[in-house]
Protein backbone atom coordinates (compact mmCIF):
# COMPACT_ATOMS: atom_id res chain seq x y z
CA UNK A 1 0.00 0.00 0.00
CA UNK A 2 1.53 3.62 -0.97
CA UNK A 3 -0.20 6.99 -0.03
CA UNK A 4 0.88 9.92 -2.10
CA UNK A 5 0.31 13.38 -0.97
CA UNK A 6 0.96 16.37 -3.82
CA UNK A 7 2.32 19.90 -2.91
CA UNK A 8 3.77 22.93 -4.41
CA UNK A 9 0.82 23.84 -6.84
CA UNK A 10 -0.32 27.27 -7.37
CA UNK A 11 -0.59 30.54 -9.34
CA UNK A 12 2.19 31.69 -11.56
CA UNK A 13 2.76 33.59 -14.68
CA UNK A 14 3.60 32.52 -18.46
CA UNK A 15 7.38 31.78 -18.13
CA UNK A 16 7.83 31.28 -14.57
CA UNK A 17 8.79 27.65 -12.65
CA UNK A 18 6.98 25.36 -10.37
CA UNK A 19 8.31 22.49 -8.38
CA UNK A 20 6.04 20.04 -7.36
CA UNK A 21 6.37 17.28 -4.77
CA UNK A 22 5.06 13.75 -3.77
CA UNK A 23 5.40 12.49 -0.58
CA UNK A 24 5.01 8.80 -0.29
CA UNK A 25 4.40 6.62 2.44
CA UNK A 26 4.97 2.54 2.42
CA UNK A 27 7.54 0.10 2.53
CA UNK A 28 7.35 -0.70 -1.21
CA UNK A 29 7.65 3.09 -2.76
CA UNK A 30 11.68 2.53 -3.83
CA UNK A 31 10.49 -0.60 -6.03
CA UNK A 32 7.86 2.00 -8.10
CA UNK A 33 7.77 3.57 -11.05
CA UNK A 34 6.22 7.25 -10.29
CA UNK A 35 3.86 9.11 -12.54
CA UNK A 36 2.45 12.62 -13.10
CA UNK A 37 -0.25 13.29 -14.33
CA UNK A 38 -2.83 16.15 -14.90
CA UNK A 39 -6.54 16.95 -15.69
CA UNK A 40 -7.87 20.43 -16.57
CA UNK A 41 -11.62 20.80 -16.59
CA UNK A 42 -13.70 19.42 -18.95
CA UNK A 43 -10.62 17.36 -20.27
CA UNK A 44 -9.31 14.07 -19.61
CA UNK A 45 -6.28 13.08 -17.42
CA UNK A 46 -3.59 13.07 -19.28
CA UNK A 47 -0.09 12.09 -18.93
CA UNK A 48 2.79 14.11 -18.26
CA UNK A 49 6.00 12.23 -16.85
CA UNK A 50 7.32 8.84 -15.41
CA UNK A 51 10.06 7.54 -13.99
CA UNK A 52 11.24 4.44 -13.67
CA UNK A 53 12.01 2.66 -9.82
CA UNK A 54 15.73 3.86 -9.66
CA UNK A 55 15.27 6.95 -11.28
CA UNK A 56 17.40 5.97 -14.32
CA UNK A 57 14.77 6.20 -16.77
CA UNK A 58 12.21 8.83 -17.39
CA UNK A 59 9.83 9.20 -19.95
CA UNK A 60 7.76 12.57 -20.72
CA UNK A 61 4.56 14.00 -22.88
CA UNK A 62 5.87 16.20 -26.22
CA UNK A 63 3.82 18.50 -24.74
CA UNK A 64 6.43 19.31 -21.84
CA UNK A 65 9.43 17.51 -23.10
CA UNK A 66 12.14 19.73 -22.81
CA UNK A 67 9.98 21.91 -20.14
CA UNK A 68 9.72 19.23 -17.01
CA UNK A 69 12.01 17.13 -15.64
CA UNK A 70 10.86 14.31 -12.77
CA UNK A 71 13.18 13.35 -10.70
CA UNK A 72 12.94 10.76 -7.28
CA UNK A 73 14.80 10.99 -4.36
CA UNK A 74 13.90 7.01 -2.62
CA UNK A 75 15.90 7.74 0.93
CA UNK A 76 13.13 10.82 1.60
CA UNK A 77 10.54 9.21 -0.60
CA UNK A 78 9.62 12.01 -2.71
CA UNK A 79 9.41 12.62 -6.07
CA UNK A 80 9.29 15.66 -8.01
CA UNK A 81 8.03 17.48 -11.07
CA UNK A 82 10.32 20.41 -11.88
CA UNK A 83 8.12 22.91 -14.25
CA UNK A 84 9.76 25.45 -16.19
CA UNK A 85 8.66 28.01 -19.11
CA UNK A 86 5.20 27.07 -17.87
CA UNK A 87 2.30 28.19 -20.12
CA UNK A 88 -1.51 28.82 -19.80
CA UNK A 89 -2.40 25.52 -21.16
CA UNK A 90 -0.19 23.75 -18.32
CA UNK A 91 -2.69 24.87 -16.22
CA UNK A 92 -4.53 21.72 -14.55
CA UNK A 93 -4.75 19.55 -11.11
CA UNK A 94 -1.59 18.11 -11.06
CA UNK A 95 -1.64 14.28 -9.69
CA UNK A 96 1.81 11.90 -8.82
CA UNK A 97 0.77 8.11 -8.81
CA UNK A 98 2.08 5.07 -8.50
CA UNK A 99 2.06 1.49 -9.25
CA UNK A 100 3.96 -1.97 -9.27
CA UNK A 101 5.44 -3.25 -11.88
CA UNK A 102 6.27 -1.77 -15.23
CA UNK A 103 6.47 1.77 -15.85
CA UNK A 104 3.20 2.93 -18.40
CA UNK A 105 2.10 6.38 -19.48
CA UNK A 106 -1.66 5.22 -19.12
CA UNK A 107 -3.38 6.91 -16.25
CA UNK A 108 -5.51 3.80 -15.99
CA UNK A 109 -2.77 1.32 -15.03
CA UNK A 110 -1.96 3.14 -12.45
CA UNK A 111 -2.79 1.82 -8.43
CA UNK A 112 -2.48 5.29 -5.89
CA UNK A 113 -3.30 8.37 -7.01
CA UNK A 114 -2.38 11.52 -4.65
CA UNK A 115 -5.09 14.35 -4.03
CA UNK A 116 -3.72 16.40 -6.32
CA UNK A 117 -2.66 19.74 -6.42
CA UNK A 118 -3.96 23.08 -8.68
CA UNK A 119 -1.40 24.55 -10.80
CA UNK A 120 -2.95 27.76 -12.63
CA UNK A 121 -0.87 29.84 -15.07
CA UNK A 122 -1.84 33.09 -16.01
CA UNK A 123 -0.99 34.86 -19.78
């Protein structure tokens, strides 16, 4: 069992940086690959980054490739979502989640799912 709980959302401007974390609880967090993902309203979740277990391997949307970089650090069990050049249509609730296994960019494959947390960026 993992719990995830999201932080570091808010309200920014075109061009300005975000860092978002997940805190994870559970024994078995260091053996999963870690998602983001993010739904704005009236749209469907969509993915945005994974990384693999170790960290080694990460994987992102072309929409933000190049923008975000995840990153895990498994001694504090956290993982992060570093946002840069954000844009209006980055704006969304901003989930981590996890599951065991095989990393996948499908939101639907995916265990425990944080709260979430609002990101809004303003033009």
């Amino acid at each position: 069992q993992v719990q995830l709980v999201e932080s570091g959302g808010g309200l920014v401007q075109t061009g300005d940086s975000l860092r978002l974390s997940c805190a994870a609880s559970g024994r078995t967090f260091s053996s999963y690959p870690m998602g983001w993902f993010r739904q704005a309203p009236g749209k469907e979740r969509e993915f945005v980054a994974v990384i693999n277990w170790s960290g080694g391997s990460t994987m992102y949307a072309d929409s933000v490739k190049g923008r975000f970089t995840i990153s895990r650090d498994n001694a504090k069990k956290q993982v992060y979502l570093q946002m840069n050049s954000l844009k209006p249509e980055d704006t969304a609730v901003y989930y981590c989640a996890a599951r065991p296994g095989t990393w996948s960019n499908k939101w639907y494959e995916y265990n425990y799912w944080g709260q979430g947390t609002q990101v809004t960026v303003s033009s």
